[in-house]
N, C-alpha and C. Protein backbone atom coordinates (compact mmCIF):
# COMPACT_ATOMS: atom_id res chain seq x y z
N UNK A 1 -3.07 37.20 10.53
CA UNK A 1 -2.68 36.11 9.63
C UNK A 1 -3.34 34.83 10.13
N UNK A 2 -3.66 33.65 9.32
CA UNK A 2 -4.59 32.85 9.40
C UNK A 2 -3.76 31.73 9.07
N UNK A 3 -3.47 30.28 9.16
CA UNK A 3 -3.41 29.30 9.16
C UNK A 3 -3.66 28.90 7.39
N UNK A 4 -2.96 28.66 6.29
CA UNK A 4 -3.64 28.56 5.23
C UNK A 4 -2.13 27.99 4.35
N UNK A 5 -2.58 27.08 3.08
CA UNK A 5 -1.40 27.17 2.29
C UNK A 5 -0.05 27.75 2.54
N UNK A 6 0.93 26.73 2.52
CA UNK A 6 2.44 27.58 2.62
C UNK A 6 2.39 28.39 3.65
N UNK A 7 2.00 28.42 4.78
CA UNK A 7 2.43 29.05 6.34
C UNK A 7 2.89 27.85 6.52
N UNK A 8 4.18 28.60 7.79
CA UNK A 8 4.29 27.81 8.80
C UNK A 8 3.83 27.82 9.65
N UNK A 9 3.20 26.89 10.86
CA UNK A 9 2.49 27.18 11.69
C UNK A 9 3.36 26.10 12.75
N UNK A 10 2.86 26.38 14.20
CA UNK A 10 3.74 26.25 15.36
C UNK A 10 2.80 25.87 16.07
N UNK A 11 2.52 24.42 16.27
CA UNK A 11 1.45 24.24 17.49
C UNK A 11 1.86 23.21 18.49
N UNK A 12 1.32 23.66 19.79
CA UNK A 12 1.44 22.70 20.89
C UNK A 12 0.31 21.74 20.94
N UNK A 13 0.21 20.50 21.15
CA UNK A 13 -0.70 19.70 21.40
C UNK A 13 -0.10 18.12 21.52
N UNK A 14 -1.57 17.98 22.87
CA UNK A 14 -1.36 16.81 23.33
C UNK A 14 -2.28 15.53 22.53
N UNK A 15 -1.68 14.42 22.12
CA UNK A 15 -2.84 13.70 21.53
C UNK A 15 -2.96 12.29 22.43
N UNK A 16 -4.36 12.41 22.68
CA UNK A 16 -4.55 10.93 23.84
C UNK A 16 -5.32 10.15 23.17
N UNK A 17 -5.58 8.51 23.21
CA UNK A 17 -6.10 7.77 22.53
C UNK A 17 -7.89 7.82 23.16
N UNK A 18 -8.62 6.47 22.86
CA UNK A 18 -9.69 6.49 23.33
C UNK A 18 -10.25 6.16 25.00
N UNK A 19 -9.03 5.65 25.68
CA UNK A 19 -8.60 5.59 27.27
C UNK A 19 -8.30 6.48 27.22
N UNK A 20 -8.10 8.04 27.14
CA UNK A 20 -7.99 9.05 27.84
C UNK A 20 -6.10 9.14 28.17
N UNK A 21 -5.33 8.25 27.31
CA UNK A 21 -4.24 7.90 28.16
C UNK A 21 -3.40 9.03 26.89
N UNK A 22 -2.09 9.18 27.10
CA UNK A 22 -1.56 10.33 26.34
C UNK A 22 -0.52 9.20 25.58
N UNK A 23 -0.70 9.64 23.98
CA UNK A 23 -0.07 8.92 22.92
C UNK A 23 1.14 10.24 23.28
N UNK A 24 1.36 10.73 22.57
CA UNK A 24 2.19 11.95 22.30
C UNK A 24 1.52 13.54 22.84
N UNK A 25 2.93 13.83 22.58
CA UNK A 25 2.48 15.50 22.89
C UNK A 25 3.94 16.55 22.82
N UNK A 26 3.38 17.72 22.74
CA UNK A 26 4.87 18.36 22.22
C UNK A 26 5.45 18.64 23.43
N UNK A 27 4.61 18.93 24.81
CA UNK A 27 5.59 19.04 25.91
C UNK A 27 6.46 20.62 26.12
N UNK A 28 5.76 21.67 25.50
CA UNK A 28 6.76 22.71 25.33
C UNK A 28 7.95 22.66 24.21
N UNK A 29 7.82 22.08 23.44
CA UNK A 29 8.29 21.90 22.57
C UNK A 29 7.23 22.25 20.89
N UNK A 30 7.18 23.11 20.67
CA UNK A 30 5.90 23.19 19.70
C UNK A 30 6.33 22.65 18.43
N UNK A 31 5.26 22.29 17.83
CA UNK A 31 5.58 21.53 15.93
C UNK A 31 5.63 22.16 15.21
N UNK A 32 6.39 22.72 14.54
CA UNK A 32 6.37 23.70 13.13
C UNK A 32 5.78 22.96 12.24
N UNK A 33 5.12 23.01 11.25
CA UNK A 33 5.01 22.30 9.87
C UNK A 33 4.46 23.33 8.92
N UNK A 34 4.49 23.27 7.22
CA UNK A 34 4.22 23.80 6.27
C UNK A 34 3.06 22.81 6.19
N UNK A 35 1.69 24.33 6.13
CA UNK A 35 0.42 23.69 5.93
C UNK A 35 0.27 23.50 4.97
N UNK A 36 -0.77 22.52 4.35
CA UNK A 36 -1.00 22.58 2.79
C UNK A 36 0.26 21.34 2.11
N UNK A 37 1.18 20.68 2.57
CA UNK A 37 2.32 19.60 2.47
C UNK A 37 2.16 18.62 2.89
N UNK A 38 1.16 18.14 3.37
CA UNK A 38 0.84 16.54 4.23
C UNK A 38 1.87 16.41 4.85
N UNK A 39 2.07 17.82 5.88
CA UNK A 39 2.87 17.08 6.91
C UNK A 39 2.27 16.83 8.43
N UNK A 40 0.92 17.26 8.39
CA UNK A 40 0.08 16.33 9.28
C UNK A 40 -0.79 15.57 9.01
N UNK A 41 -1.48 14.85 9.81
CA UNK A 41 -2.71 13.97 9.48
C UNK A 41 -3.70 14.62 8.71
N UNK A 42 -4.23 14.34 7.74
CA UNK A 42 -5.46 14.92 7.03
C UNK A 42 -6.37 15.71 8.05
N UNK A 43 -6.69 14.63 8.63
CA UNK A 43 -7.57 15.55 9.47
C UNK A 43 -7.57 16.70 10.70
N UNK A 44 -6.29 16.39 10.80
CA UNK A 44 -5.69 17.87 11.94
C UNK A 44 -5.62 18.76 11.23
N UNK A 45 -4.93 18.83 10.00
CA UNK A 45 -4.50 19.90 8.77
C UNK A 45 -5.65 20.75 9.09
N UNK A 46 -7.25 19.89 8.38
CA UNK A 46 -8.02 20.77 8.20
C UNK A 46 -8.70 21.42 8.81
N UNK A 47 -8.52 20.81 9.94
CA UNK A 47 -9.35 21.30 11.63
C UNK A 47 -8.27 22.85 11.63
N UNK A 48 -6.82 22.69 10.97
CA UNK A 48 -6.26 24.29 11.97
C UNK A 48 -6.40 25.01 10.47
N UNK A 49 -7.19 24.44 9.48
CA UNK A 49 -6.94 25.66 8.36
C UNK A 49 -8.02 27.05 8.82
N UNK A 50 -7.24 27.60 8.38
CA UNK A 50 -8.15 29.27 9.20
C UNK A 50 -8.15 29.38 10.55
N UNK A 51 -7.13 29.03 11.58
CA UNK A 51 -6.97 29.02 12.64
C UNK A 51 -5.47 30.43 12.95
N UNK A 52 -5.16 30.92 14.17
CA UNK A 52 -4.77 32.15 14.25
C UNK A 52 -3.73 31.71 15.52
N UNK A 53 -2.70 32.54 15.66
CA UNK A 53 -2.09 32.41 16.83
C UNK A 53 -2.82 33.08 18.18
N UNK A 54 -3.02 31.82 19.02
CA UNK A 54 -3.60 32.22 20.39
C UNK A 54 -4.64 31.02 20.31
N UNK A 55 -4.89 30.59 19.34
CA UNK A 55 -6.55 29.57 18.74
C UNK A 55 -6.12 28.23 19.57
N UNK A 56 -7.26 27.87 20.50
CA UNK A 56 -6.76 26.77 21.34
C UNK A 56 -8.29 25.81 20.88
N UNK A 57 -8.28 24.40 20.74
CA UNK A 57 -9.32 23.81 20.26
C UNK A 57 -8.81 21.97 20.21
N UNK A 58 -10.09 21.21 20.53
CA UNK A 58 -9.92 20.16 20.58
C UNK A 58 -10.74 19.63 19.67
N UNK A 59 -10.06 18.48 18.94
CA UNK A 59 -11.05 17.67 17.86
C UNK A 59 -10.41 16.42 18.41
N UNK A 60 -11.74 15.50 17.44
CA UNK A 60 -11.31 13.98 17.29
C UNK A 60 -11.42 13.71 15.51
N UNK A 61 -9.91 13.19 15.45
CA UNK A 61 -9.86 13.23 14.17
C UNK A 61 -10.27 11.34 13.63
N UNK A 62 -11.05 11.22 12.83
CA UNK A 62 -11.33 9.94 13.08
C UNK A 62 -10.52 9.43 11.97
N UNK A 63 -10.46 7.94 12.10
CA UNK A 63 -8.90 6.71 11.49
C UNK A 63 -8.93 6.99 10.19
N UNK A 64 -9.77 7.52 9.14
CA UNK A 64 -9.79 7.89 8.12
C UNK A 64 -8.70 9.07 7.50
N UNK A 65 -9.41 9.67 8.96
CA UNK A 65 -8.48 10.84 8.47
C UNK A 65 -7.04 11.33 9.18
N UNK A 66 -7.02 9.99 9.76
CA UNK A 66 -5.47 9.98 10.69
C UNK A 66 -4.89 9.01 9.89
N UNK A 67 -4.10 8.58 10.63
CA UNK A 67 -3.54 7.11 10.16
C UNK A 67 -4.30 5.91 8.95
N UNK A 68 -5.37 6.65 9.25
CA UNK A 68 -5.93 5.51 7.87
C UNK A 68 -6.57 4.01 8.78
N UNK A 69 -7.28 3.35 7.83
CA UNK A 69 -8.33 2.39 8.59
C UNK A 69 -7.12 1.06 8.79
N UNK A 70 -7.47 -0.24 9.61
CA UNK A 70 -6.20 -1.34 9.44
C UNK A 70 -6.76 -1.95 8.19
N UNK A 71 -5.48 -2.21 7.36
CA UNK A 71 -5.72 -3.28 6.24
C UNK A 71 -4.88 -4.84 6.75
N UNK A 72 -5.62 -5.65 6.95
CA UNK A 72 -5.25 -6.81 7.08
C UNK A 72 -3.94 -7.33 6.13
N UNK A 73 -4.35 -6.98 5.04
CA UNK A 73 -3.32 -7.52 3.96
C UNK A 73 -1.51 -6.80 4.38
N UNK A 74 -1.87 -5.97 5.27
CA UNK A 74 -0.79 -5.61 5.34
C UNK A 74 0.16 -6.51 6.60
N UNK A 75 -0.25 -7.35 7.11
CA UNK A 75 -0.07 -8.40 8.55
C UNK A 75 0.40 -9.52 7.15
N UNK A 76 1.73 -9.84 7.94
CA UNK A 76 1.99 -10.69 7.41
C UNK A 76 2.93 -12.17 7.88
N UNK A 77 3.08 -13.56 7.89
CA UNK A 77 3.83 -13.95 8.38
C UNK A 77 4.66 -14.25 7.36
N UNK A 78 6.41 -14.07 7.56
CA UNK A 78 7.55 -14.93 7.15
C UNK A 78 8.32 -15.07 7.98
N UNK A 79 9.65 -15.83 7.18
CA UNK A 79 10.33 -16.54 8.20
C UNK A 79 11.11 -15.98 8.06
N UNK A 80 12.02 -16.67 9.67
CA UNK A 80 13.00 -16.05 9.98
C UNK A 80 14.33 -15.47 9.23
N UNK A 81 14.31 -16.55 8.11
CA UNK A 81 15.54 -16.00 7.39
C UNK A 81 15.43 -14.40 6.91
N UNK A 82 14.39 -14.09 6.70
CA UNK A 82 13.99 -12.57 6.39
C UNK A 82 15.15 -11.30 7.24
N UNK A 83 15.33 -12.04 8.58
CA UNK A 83 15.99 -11.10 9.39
C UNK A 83 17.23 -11.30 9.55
N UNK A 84 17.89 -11.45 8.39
CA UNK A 84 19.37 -12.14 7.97
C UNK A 84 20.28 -10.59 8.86
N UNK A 85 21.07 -11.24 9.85
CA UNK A 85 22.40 -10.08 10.49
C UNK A 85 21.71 -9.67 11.69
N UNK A 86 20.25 -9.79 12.24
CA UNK A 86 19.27 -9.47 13.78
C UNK A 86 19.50 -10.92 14.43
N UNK A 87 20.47 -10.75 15.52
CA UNK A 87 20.74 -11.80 16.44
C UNK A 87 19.44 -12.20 16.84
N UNK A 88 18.86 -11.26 17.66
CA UNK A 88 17.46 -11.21 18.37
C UNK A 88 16.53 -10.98 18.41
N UNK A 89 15.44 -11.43 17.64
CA UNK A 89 14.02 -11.32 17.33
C UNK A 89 13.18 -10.58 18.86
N UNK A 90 12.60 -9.71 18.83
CA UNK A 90 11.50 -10.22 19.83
C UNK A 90 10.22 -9.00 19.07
N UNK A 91 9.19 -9.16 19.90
CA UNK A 91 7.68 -8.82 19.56
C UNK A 91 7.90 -7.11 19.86
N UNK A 92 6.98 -6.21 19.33
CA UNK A 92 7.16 -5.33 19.30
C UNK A 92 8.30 -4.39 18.10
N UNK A 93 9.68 -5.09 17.95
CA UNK A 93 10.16 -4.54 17.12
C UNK A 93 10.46 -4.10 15.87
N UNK A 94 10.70 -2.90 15.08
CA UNK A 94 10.33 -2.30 14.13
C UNK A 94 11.54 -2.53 13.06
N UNK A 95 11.20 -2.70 11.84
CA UNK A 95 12.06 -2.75 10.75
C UNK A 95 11.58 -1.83 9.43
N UNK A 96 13.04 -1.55 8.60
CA UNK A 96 12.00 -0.83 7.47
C UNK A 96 12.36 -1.99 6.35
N UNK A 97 11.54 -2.39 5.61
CA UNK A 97 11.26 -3.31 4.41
C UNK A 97 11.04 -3.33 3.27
N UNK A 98 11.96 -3.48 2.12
CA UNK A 98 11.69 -2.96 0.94
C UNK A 98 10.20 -4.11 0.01
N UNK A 99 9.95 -3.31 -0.32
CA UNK A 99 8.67 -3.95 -1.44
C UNK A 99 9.24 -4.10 -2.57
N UNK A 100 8.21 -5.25 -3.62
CA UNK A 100 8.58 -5.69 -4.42
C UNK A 100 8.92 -4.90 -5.34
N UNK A 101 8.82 -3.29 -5.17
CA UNK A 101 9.23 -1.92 -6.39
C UNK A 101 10.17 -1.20 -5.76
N UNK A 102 10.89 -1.78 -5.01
CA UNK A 102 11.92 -0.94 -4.08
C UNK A 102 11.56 -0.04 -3.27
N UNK A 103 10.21 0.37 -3.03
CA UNK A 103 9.65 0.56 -1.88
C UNK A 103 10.31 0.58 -0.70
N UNK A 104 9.66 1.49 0.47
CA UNK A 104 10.23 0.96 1.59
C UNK A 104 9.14 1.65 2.63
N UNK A 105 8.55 0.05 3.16
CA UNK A 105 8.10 0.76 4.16
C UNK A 105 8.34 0.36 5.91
N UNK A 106 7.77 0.52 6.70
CA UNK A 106 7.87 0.10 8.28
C UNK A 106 7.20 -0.81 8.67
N UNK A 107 7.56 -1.41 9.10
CA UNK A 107 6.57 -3.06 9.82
C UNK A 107 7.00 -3.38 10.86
N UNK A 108 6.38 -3.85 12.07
CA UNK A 108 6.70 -4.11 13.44
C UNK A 108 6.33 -5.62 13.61
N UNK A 109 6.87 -6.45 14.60
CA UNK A 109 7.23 -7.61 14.46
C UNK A 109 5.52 -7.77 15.73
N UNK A 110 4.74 -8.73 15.31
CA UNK A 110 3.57 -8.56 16.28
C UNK A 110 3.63 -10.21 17.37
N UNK A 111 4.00 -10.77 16.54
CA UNK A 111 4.37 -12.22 16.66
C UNK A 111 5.26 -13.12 16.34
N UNK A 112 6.03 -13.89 17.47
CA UNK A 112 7.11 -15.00 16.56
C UNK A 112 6.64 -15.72 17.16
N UNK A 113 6.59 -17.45 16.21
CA UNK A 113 6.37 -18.80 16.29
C UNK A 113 7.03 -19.71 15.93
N UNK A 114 8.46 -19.77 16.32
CA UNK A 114 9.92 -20.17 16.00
C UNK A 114 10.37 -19.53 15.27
N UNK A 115 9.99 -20.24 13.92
CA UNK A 115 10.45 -19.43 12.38
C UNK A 115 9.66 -18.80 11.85
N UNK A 116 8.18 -18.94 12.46
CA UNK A 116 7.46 -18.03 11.91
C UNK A 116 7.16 -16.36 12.13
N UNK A 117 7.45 -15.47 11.90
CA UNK A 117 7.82 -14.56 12.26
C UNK A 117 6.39 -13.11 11.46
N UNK A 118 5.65 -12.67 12.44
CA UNK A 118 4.59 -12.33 11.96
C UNK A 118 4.78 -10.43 12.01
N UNK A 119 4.68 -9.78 10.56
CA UNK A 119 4.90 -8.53 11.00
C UNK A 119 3.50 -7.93 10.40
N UNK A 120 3.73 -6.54 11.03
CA UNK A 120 2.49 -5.55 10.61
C UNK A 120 2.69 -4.33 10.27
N UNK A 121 2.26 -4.29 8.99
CA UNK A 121 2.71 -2.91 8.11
C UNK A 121 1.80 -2.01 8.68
N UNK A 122 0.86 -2.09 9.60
CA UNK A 122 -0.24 -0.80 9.77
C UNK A 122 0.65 0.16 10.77
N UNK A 123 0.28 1.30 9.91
CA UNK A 123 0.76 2.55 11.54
C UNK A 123 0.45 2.10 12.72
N UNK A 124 1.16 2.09 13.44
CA UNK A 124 0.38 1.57 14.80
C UNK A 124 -1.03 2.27 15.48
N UNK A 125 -1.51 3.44 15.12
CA UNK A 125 -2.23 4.07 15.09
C UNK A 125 -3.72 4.04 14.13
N UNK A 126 -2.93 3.30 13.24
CA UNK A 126 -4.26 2.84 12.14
C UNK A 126 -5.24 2.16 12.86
N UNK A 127 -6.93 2.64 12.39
CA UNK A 127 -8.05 1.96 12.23
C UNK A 127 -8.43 3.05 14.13
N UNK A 128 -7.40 3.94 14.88
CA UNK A 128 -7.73 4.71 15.67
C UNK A 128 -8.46 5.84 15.69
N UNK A 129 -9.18 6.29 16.03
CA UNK A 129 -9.49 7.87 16.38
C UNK A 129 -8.42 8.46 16.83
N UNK A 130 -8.14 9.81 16.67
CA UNK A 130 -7.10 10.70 17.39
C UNK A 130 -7.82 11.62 18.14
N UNK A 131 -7.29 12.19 19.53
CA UNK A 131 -8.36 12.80 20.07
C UNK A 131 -7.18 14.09 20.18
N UNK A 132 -7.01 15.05 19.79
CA UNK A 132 -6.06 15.99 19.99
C UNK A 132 -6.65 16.73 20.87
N UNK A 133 -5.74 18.03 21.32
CA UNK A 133 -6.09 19.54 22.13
C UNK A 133 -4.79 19.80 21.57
N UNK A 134 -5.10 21.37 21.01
CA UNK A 134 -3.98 21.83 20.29
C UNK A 134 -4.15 23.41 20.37
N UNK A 135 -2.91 23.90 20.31
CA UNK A 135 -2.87 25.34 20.53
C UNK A 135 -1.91 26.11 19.21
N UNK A 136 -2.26 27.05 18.57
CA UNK A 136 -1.73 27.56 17.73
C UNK A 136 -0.77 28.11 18.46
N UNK A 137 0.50 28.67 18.07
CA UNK A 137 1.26 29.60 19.16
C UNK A 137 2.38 30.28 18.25
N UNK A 138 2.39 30.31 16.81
CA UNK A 138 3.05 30.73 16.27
C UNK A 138 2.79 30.48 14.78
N UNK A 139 2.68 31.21 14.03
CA UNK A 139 2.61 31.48 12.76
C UNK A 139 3.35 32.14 11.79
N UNK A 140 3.33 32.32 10.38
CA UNK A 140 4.36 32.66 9.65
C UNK A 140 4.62 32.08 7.86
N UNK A 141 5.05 33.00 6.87
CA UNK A 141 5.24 32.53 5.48
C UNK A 141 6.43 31.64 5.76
N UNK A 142 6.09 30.45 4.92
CA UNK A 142 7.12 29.67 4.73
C UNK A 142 7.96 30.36 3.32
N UNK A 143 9.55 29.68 4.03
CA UNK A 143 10.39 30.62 2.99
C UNK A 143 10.56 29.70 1.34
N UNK A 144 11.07 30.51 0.76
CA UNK A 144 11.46 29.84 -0.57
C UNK A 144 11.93 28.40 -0.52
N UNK A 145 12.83 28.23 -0.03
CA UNK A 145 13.80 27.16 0.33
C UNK A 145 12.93 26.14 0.99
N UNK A 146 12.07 26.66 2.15
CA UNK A 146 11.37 25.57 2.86
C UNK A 146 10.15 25.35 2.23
N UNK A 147 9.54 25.73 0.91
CA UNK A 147 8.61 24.99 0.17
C UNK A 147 9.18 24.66 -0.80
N UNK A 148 10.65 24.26 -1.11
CA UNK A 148 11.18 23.87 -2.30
C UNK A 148 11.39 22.20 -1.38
N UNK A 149 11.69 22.50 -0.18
CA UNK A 149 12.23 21.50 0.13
C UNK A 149 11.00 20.55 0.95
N UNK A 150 10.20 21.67 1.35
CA UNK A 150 8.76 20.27 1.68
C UNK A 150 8.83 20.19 3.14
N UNK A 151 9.75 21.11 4.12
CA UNK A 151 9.57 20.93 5.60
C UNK A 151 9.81 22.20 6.02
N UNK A 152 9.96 22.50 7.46
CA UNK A 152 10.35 23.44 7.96
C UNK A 152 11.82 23.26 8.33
N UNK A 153 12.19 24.62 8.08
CA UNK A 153 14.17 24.31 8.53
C UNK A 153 14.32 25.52 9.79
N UNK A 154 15.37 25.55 10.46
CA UNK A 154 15.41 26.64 11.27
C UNK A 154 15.12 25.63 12.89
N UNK A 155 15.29 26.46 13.97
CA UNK A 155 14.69 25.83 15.21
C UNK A 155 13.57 25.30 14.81
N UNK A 156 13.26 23.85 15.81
CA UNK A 156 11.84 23.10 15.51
C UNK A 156 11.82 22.39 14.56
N UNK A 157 12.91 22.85 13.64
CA UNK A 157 12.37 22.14 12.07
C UNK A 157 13.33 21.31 11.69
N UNK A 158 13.79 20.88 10.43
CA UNK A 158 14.99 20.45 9.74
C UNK A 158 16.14 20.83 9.81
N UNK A 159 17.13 20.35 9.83
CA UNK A 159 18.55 21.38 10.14
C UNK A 159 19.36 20.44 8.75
N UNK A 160 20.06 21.37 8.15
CA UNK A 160 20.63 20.68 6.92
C UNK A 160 22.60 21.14 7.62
């Protein structure tokens, strides 16, 4: 069995940035996901399509096809009143933010300048290369239920 549409697949991998330094990694802990669902980066997806349990392989997935390139427009400054009921501002921290269509997305606080308060909608990962090493280590049909519902359920996965 091969890596393709509607499998689940089970992989270990470490992903380090362009310092060689380690972003994430599963740690013995492997990732289930339903291939073919954008539930990885574009470009990992397609690197394990037709890949097998035992298949060990390293790519660099470039910002296009990871996280996506930085869009400036997405950096933004407002003020403080924005953070109506957050005693304590500081840099680094993450909020989710509705858009003008009820939207909602994530923005991290990059800068404050009293009241000016500067956030950034980019993945933090955006406009990066990803440099993975990844190991297949388990494979499998995803069930009825878990392509109705768009994840994996069971150990590793979703628990309802």
């Amino acid at each position: 069995m091969t890596i393709q549409k509607d499998k689940v697949a089970s992989i270990e991998y470490t992903l380090t940035g362009d310092d060689g330094q380690v972003i994430d990694a599963s740690n013995g802990n492997p990732l289930p996901y339903i291939h073919g669902h954008m539930n990885l980066v574009p470009g990992l997806e397609k690197e394990l399509e037709g890949k097998a349990v035992g298949d060990k392989f390293s790519v660099v997935v470039a910002a296009a096809e990871g996280y996506g390139e930085r869009n400036d427009e997405f950096v933004q400054v407002v003020p403080r009143s924005m953070f109506q009921g957050v005693e304590e501002l500081s840099e680094g921290m993450h909020f989710q933010a509705n858009g003008p269509e009820g939207e909602v997305h994530s923005v991290h606080i990059t800068k404050i300048d009293g009241d000016d308060i500067t956030v950034d909608g980019n993945h933090p990962l955006a406009g990066k290369d990803l440099s993975f090493d990844v190991e297949v280590v388990d494979l499998r049909d995803a069930t009825a239920e878990e392509l109705d519902h768009g994840h994996v359920h069971g150990e590793g996965g979703h628990q309802h």
